[in-house]
Protein backbone atom coordinates (compact mmCIF):
# COMPACT_ATOMS: atom_id res chain seq x y z
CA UNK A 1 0.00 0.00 0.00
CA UNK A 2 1.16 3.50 -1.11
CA UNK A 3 -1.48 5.63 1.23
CA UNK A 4 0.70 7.91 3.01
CA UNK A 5 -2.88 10.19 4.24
CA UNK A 6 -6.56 9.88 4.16
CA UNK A 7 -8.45 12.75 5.07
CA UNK A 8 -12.01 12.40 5.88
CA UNK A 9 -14.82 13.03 8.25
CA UNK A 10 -15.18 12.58 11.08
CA UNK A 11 -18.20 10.04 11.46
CA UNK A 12 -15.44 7.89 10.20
CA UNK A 13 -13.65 8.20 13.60
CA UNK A 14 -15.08 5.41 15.48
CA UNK A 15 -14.00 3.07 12.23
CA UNK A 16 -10.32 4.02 12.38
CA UNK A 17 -8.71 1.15 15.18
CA UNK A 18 -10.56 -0.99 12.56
CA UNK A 19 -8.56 -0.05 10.44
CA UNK A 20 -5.37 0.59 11.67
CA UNK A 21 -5.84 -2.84 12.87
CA UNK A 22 -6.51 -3.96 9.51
CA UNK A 23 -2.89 -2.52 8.20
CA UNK A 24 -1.14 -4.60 11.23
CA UNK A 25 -2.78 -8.01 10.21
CA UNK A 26 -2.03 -7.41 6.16
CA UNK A 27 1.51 -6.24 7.65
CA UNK A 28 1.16 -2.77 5.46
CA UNK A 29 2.58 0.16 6.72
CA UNK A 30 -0.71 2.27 8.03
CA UNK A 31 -1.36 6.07 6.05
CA UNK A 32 -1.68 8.84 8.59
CA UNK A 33 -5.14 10.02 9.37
CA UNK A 34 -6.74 13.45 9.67
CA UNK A 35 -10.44 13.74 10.09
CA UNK A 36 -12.11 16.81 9.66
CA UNK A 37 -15.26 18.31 10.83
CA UNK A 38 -18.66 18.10 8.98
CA UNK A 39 -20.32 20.78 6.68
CA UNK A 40 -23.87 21.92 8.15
CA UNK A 41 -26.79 23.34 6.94
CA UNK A 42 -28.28 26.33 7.98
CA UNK A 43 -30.29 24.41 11.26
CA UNK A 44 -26.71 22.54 12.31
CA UNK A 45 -28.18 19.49 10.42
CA UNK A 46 -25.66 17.31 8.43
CA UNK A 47 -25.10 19.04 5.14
CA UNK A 48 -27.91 16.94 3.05
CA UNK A 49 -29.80 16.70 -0.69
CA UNK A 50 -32.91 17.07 0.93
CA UNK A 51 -31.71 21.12 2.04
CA UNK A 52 -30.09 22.33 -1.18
CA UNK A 53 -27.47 21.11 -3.49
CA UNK A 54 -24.69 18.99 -2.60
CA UNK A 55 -22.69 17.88 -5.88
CA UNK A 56 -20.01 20.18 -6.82
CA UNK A 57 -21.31 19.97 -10.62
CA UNK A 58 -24.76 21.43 -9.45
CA UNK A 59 -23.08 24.54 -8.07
CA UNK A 60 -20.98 24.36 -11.40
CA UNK A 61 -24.35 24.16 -13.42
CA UNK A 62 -25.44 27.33 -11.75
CA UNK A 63 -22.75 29.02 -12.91
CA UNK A 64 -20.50 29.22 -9.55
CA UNK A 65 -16.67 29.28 -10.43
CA UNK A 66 -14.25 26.62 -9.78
CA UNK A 67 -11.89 29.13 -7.95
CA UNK A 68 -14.79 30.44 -6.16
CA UNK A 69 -15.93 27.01 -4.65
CA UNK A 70 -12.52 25.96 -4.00
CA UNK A 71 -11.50 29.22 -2.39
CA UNK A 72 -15.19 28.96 0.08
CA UNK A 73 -15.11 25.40 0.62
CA UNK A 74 -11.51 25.96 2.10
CA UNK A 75 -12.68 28.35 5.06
CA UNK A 76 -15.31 26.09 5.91
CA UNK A 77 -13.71 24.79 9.50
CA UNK A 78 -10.56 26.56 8.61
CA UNK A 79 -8.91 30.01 8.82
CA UNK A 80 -5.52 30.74 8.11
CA UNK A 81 -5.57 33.49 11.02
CA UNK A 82 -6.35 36.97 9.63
CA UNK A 83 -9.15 39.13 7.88
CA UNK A 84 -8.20 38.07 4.05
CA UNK A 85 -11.31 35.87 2.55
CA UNK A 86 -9.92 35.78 -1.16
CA UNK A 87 -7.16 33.13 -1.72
CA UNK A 88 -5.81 32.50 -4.89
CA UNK A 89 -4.57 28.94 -5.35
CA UNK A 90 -1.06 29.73 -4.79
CA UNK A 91 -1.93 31.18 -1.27
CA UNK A 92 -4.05 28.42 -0.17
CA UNK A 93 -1.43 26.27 -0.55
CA UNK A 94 0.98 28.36 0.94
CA UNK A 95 -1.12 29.17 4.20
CA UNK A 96 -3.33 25.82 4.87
CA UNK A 97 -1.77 24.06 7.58
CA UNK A 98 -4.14 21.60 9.91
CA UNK A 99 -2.93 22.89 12.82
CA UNK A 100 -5.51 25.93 11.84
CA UNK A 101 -8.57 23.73 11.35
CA UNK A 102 -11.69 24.34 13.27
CA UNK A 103 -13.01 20.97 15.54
CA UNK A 104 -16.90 22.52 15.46
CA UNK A 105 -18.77 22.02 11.82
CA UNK A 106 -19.02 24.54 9.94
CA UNK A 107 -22.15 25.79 7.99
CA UNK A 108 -22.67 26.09 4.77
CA UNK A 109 -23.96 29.64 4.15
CA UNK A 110 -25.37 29.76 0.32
CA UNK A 111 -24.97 33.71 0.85
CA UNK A 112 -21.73 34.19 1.70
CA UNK A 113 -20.48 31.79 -1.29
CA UNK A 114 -22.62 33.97 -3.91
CA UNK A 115 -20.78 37.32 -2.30
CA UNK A 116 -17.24 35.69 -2.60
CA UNK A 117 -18.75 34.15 -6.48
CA UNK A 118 -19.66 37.88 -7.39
CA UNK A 119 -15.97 38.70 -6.21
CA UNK A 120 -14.53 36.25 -8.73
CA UNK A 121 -16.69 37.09 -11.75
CA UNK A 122 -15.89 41.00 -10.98
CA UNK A 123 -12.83 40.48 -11.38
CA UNK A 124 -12.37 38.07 -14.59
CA UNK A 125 -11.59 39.93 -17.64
CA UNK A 126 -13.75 41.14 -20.01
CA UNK A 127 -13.95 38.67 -22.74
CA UNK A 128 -13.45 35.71 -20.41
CA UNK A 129 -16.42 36.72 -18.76
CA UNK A 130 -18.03 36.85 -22.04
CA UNK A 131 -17.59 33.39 -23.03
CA UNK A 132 -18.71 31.82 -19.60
CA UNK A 133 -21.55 34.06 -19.64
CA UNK A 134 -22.84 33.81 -23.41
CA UNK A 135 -24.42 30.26 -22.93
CA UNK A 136 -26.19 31.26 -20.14
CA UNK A 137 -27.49 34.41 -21.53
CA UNK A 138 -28.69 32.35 -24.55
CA UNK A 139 -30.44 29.82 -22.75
CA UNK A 140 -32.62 32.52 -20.73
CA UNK A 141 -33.27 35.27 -23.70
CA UNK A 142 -33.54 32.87 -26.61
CA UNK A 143 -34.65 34.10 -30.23
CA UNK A 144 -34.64 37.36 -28.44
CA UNK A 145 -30.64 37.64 -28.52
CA UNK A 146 -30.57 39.31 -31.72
CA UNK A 147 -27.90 40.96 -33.79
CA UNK A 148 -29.74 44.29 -32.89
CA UNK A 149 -29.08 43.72 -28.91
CA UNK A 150 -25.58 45.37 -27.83
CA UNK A 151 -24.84 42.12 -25.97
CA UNK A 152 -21.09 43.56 -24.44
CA UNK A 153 -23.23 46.43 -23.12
CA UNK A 154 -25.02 43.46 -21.27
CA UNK A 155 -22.18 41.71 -20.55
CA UNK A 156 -20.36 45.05 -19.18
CA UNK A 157 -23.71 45.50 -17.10
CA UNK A 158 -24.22 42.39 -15.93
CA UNK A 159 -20.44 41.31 -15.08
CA UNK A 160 -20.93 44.01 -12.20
CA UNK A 161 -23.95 42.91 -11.06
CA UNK A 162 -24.62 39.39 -10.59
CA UNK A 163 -23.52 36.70 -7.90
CA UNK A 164 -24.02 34.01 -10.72
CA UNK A 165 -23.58 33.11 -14.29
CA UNK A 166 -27.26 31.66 -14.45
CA UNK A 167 -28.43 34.90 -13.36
CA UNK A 168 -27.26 37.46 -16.17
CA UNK A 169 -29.89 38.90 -18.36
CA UNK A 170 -32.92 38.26 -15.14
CA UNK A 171 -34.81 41.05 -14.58
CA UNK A 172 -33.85 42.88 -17.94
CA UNK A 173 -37.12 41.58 -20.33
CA UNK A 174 -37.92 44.91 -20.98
CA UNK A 175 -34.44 45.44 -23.24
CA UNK A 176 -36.40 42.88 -25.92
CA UNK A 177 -39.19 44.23 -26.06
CA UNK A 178 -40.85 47.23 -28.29
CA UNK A 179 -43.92 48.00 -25.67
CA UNK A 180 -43.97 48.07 -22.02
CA UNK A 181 -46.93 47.67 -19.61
CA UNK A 182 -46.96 48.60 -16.31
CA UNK A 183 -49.41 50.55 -13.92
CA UNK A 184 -49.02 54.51 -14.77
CA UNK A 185 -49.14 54.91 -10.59
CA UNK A 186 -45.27 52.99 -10.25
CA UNK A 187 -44.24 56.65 -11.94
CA UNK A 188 -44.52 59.03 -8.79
CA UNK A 189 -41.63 58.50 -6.60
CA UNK A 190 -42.96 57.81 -2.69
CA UNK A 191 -45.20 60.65 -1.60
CA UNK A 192 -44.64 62.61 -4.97
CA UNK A 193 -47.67 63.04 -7.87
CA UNK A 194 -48.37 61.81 -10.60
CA UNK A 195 -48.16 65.13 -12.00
CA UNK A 196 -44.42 65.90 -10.77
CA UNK A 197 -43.75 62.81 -12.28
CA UNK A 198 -44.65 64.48 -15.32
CA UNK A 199 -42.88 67.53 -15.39
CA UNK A 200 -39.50 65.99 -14.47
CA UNK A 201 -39.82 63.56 -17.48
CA UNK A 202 -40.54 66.55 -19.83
CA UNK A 203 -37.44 68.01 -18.11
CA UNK A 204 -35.45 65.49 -19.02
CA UNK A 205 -37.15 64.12 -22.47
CA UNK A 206 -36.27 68.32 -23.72
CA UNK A 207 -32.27 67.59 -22.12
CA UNK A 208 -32.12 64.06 -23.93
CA UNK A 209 -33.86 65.56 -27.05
CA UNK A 210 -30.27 67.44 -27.54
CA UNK A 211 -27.95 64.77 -26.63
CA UNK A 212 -25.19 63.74 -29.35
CA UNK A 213 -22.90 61.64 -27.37
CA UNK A 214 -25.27 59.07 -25.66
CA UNK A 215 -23.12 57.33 -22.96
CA UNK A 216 -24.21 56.43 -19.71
CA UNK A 217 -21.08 58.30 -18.03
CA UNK A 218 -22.68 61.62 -20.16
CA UNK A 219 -26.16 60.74 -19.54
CA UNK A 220 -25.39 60.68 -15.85
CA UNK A 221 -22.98 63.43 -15.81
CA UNK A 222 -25.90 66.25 -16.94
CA UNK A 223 -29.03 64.48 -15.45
CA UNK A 224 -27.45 64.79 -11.92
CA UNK A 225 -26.52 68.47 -13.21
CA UNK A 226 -30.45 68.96 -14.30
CA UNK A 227 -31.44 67.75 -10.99
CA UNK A 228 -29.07 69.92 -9.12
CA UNK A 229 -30.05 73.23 -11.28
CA UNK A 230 -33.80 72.56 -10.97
CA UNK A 231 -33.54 71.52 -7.36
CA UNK A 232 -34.97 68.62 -7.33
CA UNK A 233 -34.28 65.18 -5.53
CA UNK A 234 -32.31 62.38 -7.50
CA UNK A 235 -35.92 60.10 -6.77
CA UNK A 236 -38.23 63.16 -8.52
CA UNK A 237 -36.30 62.25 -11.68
CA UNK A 238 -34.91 59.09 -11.53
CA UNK A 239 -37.89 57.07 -10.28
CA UNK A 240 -39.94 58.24 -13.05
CA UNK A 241 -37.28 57.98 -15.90
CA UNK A 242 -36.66 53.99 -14.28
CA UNK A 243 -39.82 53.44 -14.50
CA UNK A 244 -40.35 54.74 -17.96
CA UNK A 245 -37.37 52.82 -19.61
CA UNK A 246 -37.49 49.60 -17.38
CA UNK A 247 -41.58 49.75 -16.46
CA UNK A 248 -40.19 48.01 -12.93
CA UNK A 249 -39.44 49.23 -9.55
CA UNK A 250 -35.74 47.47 -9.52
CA UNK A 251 -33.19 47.04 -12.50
CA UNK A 252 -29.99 48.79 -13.35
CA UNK A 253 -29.47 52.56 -13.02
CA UNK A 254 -31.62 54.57 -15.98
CA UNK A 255 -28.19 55.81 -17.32
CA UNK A 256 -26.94 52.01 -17.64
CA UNK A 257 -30.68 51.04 -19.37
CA UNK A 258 -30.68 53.87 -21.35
CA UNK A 259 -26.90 53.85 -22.49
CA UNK A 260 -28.62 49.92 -24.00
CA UNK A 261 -31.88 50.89 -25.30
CA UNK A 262 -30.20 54.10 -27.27
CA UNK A 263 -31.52 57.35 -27.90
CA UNK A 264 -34.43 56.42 -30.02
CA UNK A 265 -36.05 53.98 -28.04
CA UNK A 266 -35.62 55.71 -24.68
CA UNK A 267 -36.90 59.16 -25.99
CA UNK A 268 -39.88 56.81 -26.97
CA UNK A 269 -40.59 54.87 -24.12
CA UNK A 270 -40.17 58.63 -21.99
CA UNK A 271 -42.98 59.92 -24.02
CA UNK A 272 -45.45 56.86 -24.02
CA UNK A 273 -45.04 57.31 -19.82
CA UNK A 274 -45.65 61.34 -20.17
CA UNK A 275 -49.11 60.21 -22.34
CA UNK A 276 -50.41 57.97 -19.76
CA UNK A 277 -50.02 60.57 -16.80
């Protein structure tokens, strides 16, 4: 036998004098062995199907990085003794030791491995992300991932946004479509009218009107400047306009939605929400 360690858990404690008794009568030399903790669920419960995913290839389906499992599942019952969180391969190896590993389970928090996922994807570059991304952005849009749709403008968008590959392009139906419905109320911001609403989209359909150089960093640039001149809140405006390019409550910033849908379509869709007020 070539085993020089088995690492395992530890419900296999109570099996290893079996074992090591096993080596002496075979006459092998016996591997050394390390058990480690168990991973919980959420209620302290052994980590099981029945609460979630288990298989590393289901987390993989969803779109969760290698590096970003491997770096999460190697704090769970260990800590190399400081505040860092993101290890690169190189410097897990370098600072795992078992001396550091924790005897109580630890739990498996779903949260805490899409933050550190979100980490990882933030930080791939550009066309990488692209190509991990694509199939998954295919899958959900379908025959509505035209030639017409600015997909690294989605890509750029999304790469910031989401805590999994599965999740790019949710929420953001209303960038395939030509007509939007949605309750004409959802424009006043909070305690505001229907009728401010109003105004501060004609403010800002008669600044758009004028624009050349439609970026989002532009777009943002002067609306915050119209708000500031006219002194107005950031919601009086930017509720309204959200609502009017998006027709939902939550979604990316109107300069981001409107740097996608272009100048045509969002000095439509402003209008159409000024008619129905």
């Amino acid at each position: 036998m070539r085993t020089s360690h088995i690492i395992r858990g530890e419900e296999w404690l109570p099996s290893t004098p079996k074992h090591l008794l096993l080596f002496k009568a075979f006459g092998w030399q016996p591997p050394q062995y390390a058990h480690l903790s168990l991973i919980l669920n959420p209620d302290k419960s052994k980590l099981s199907k029945r609460q979630g995913d288990v298989a590393v290839e289901d987390y993989l389906a969803k779109g969760y990085l290698p590096e970003a499992l491997v770096n999460y599942v190697a704090l769970l019952g260990w800590n190399p003794g400081t505040e860092q969180e993101i290890f690169s391969m190189s410097e897990l190896l370098k600072e795992f030791s078992f001396d550091k590993i924790h005897k109580a389970g630890a739990v498996f928090d779903v949260k805490k491995l899409d933050w550190m996922n979100s980490e990882y994807i933030k930080k791939l570059p550009a066309q990488e992300f692209k190509e991990l991304a694509l199939p998954y952005l295919q899958k959900r849009l379908g025959n509505n991932l035209s030639d017409k749709v600015d997909v690294d403008k989605i890509m750029a968008l999304e790469q910031q946004r989401i805590d999994r590959l599965d999740k790019i392009g949710e929420g953001l139906e209303f960038l395939f479509v030509n007509e939007l419905n949605y309750d004409k109320n959802l424009l006043a911001w909070k305690k505001s009218t229907l009728e401010k609403a109003g105004e501060c989209l004609g403010l800002v359909l008669a600044e758009l009107e004028k624009y050349q150089d439609w970026s989002k960093e532009n777009l943002e640039k002067d609306l915050l400047e119209l708000i500031k001149t006219n002194e107005l809140s950031n919601g009086d405006v930017l509720w309204p306009l959200r609502v009017a390019l998006t027709g939902q409550e939550k979604s990316p910033t109107p300069f981001e939605v409107a740097e996608i849908l272009g100048k045509e379509k969002t000095l439509g869709r402003i209008k159409k929400a000024i008619a129905q007020i």
